[in-house]
N, C-alpha and C. Protein backbone atom coordinates (compact mmCIF):
# COMPACT_ATOMS: atom_id res chain seq x y z
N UNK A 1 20.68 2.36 22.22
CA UNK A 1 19.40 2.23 21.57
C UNK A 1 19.30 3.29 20.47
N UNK A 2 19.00 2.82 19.18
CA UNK A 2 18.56 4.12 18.09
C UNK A 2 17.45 4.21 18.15
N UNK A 3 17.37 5.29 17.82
CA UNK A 3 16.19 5.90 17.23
C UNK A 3 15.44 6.13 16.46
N UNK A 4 14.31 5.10 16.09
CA UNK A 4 13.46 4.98 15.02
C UNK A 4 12.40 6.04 14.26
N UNK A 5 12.74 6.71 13.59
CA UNK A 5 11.73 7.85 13.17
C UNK A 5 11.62 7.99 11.62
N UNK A 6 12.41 8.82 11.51
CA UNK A 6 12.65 9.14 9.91
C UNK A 6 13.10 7.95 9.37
N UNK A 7 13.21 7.20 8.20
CA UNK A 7 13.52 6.19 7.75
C UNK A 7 13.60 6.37 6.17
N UNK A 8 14.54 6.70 5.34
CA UNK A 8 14.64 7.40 3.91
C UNK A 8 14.68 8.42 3.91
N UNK A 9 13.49 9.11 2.61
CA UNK A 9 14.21 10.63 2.35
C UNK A 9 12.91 11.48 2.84
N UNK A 10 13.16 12.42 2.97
CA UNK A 10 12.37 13.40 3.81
C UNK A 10 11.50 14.44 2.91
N UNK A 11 12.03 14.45 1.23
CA UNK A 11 11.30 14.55 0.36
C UNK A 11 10.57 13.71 -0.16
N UNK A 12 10.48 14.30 -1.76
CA UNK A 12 9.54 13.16 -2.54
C UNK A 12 10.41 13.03 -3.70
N UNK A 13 11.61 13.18 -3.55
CA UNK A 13 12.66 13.09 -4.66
C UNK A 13 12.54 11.39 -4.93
N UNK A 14 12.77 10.36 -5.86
CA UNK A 14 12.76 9.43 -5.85
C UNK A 14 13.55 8.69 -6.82
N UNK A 15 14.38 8.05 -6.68
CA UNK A 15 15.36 7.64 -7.50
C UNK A 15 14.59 5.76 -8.33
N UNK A 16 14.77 6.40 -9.57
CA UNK A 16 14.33 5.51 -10.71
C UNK A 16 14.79 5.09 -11.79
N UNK A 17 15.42 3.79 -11.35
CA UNK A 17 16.50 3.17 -12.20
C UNK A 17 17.71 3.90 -12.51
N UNK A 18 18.05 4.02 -11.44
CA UNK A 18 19.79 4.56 -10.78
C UNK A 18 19.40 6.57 -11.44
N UNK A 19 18.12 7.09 -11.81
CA UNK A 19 18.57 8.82 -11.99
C UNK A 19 17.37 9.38 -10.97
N UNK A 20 17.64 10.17 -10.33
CA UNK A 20 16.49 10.77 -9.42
C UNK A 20 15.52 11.71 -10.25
N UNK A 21 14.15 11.48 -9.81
CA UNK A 21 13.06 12.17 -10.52
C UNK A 21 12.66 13.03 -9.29
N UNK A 22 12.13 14.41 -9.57
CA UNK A 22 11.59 15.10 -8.51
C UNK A 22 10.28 16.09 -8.94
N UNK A 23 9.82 15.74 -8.02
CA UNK A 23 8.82 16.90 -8.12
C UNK A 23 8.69 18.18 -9.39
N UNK A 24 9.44 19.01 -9.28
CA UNK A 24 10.20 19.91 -10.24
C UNK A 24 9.99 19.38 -11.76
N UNK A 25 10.73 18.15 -11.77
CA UNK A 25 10.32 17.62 -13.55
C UNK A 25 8.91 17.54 -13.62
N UNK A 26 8.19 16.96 -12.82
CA UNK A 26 6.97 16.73 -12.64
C UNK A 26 6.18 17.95 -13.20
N UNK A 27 6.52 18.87 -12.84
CA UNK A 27 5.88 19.97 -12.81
C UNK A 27 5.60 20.52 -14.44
N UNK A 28 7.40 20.45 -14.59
CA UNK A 28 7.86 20.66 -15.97
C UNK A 28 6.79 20.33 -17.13
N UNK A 29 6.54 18.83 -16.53
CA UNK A 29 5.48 18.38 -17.74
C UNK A 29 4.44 18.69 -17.71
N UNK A 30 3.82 19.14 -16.51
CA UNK A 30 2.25 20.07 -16.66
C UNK A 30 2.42 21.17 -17.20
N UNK A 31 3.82 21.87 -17.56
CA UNK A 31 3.76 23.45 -17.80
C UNK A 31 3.59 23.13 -19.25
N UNK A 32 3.93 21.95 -19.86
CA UNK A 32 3.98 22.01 -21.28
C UNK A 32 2.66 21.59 -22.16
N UNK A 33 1.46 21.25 -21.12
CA UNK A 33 0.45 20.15 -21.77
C UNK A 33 -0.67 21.18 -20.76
N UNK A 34 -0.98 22.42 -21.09
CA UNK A 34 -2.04 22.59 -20.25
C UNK A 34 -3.51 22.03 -19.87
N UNK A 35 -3.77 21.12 -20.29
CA UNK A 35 -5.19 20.63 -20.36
C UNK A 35 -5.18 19.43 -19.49
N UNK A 36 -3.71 19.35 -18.93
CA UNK A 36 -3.83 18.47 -17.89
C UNK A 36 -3.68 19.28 -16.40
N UNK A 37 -4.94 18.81 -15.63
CA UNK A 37 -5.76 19.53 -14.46
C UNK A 37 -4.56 19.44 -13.36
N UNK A 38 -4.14 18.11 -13.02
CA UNK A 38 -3.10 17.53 -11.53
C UNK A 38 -2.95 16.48 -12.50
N UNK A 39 -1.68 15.90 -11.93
CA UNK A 39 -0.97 14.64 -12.21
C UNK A 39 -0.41 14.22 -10.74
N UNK A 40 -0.01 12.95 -10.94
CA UNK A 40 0.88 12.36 -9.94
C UNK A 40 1.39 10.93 -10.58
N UNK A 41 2.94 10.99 -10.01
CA UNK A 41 4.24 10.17 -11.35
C UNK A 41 3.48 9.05 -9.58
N UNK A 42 3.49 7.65 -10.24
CA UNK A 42 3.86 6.16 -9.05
C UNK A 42 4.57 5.81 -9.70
N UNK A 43 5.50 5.03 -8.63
CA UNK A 43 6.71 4.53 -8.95
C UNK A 43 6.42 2.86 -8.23
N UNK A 44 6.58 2.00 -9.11
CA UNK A 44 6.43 0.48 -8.49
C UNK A 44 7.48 -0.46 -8.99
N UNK A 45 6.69 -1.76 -8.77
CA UNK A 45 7.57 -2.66 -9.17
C UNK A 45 7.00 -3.27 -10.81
N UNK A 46 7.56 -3.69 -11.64
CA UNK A 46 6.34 -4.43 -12.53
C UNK A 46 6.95 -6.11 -12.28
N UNK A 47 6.95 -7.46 -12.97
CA UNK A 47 6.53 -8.31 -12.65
C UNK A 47 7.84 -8.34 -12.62
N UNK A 48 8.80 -8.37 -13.12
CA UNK A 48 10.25 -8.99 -12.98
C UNK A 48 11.05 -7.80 -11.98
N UNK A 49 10.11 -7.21 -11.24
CA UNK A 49 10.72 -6.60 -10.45
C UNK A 49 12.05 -5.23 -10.52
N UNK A 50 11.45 -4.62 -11.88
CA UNK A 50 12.11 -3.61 -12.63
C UNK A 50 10.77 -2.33 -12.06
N UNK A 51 11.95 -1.56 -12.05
CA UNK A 51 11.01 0.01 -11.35
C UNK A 51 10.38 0.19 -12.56
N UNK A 52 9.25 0.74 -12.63
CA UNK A 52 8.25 1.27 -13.40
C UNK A 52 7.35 2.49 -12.85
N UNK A 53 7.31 3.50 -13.67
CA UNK A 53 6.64 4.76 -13.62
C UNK A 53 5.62 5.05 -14.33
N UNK A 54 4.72 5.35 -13.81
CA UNK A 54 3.19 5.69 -14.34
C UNK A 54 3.01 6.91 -13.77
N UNK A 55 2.73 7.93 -14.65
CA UNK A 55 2.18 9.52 -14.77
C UNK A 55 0.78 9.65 -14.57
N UNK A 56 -0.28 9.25 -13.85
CA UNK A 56 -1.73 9.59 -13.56
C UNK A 56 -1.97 10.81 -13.95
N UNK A 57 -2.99 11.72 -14.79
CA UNK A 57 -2.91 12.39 -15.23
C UNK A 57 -4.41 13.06 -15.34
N UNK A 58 -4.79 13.94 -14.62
CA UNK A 58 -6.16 14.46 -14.54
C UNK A 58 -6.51 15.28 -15.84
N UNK A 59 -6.97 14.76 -17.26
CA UNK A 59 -6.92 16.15 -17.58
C UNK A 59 -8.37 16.56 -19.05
N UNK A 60 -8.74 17.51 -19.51
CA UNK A 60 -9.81 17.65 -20.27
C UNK A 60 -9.79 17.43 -21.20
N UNK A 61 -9.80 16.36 -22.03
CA UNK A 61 -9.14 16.47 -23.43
C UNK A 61 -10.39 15.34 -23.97
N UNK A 62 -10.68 15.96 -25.02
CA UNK A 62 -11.47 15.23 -25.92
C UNK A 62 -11.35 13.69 -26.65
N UNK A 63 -9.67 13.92 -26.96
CA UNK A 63 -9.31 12.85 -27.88
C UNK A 63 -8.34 12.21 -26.45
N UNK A 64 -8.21 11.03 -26.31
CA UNK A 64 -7.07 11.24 -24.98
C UNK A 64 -6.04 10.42 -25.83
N UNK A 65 -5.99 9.65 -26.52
CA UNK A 65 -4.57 8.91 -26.91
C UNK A 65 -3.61 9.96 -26.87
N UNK A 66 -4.23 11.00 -28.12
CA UNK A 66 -2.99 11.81 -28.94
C UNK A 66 -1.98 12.75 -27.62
N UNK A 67 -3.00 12.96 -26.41
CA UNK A 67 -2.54 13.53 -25.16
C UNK A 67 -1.55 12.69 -24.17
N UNK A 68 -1.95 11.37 -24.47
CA UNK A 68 -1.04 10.40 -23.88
C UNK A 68 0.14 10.37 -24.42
N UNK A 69 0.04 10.17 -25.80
CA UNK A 69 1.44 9.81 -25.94
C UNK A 69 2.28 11.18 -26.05
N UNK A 70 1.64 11.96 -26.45
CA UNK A 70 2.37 13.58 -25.94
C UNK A 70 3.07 13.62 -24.40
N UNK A 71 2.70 13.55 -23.69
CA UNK A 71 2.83 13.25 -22.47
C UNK A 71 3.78 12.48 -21.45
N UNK A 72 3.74 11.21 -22.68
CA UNK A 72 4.52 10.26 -22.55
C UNK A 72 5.95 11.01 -23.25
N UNK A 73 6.20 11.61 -24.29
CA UNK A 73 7.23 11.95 -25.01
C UNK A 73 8.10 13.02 -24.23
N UNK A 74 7.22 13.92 -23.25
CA UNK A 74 7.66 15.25 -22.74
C UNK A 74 7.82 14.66 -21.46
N UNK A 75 7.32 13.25 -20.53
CA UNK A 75 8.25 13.25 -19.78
C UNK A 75 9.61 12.19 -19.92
N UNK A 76 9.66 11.60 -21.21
CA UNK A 76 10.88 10.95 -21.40
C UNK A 76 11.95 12.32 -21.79
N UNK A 77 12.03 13.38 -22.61
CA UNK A 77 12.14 14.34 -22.70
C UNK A 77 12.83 14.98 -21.26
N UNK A 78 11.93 15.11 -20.45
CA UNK A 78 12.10 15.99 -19.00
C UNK A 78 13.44 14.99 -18.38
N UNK A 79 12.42 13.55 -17.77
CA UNK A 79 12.90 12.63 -17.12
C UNK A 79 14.03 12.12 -17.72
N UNK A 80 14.31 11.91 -18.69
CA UNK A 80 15.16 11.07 -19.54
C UNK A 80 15.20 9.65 -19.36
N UNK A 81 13.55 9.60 -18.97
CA UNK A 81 13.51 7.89 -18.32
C UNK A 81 12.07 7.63 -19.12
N UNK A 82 11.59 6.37 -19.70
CA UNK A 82 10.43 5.88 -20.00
C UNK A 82 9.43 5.67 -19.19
N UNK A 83 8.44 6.44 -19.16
CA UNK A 83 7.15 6.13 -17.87
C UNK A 83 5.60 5.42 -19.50
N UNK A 84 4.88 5.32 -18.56
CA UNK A 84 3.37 5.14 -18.77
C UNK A 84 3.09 6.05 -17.98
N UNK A 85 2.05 6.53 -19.17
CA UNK A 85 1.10 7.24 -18.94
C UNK A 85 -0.53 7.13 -18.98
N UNK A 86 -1.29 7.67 -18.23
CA UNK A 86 -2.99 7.13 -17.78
C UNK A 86 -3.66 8.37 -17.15
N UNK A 87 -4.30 8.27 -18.83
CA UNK A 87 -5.40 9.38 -17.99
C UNK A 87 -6.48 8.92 -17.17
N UNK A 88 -6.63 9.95 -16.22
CA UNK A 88 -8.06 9.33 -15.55
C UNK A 88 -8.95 10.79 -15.39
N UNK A 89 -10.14 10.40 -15.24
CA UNK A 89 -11.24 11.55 -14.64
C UNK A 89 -10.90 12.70 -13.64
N UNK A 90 -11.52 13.88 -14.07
CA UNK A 90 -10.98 14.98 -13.20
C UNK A 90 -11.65 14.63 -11.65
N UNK A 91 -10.57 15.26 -11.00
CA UNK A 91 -10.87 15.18 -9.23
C UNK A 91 -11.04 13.60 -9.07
N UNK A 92 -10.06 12.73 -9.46
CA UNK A 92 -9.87 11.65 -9.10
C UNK A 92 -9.07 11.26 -8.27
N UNK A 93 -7.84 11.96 -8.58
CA UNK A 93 -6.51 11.42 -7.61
C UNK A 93 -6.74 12.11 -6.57
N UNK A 94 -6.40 11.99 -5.48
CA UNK A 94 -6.54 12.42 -3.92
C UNK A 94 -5.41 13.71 -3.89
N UNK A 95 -5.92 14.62 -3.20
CA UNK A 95 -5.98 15.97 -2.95
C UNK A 95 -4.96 15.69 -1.70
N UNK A 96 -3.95 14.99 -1.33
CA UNK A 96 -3.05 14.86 -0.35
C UNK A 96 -1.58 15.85 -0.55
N UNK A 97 -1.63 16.30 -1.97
CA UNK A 97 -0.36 17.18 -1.72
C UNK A 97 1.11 16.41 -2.45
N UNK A 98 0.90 15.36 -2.60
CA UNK A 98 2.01 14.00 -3.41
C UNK A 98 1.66 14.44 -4.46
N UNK A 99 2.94 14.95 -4.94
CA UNK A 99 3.42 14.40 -6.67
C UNK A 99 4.41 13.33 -6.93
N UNK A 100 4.91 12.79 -6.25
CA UNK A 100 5.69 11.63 -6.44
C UNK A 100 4.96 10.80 -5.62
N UNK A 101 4.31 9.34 -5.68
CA UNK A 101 4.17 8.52 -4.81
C UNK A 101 5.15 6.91 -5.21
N UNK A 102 5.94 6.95 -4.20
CA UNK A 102 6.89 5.53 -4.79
C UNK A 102 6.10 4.30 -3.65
N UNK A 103 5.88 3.31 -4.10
CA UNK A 103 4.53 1.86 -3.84
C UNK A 103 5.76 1.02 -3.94
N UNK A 104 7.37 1.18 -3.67
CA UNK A 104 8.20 -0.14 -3.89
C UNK A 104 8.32 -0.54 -2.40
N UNK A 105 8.04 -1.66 -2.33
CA UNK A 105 8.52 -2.40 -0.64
C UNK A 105 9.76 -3.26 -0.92
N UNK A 106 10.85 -2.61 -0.47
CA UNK A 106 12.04 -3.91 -0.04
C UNK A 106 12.02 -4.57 0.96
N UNK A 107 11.61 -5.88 0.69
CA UNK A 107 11.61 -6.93 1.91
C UNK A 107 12.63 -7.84 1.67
């Protein structure tokens, strides 16, 4: 009989379109854009079933495009991978401690 418990990775390292993203890059890109409060990278599916990354992004900014696509540039930059980026309202994203959340189900 095995033993069902752990099942994947035990971090929040997450591999996205064959290069692993971690926490750490994550970080990288808040150190460069201070006016963003918390972020958190999701990782999904989009319709043809290609990984896709979205940067949620808490942050104070007056103008938000010009911050987006900044954002967007420094984590292709970091990541060396293409995400979307979305700002949203401060103290929005949940206070759980995730900077990576990956939403892919293999069935």
């Amino acid at each position: 009989m095995r033993i069902r418990g752990w099942m994947g990775r035990a971090d929040q390292t997450t591999k996205v379109k064959g290069m692993f993203v971690t926490p750490g890059q994550v970080g990288q890109v808040l150190k460069r854009h201070p006016e963003i409060l918390r972020a958190r990278l999701v990782v999904d599916f989009d319709d043809a079933r290609n990984d896709r990354m979205t940067l949620h992004c808490e942050a104070v900014a007056t103008d938000p495009a010009p911050l987006a696509a900044a954002v967007a540039a420094t984590l292709r930059e970091v990541c060396s991978l293409r995400g979307e980026v979305s700002l949203v309202a401060p103290a929005s994203l949940p206070n759980d401690g995730k900077v990576i959340e990956d939403t892919r189900k293999y069935e």
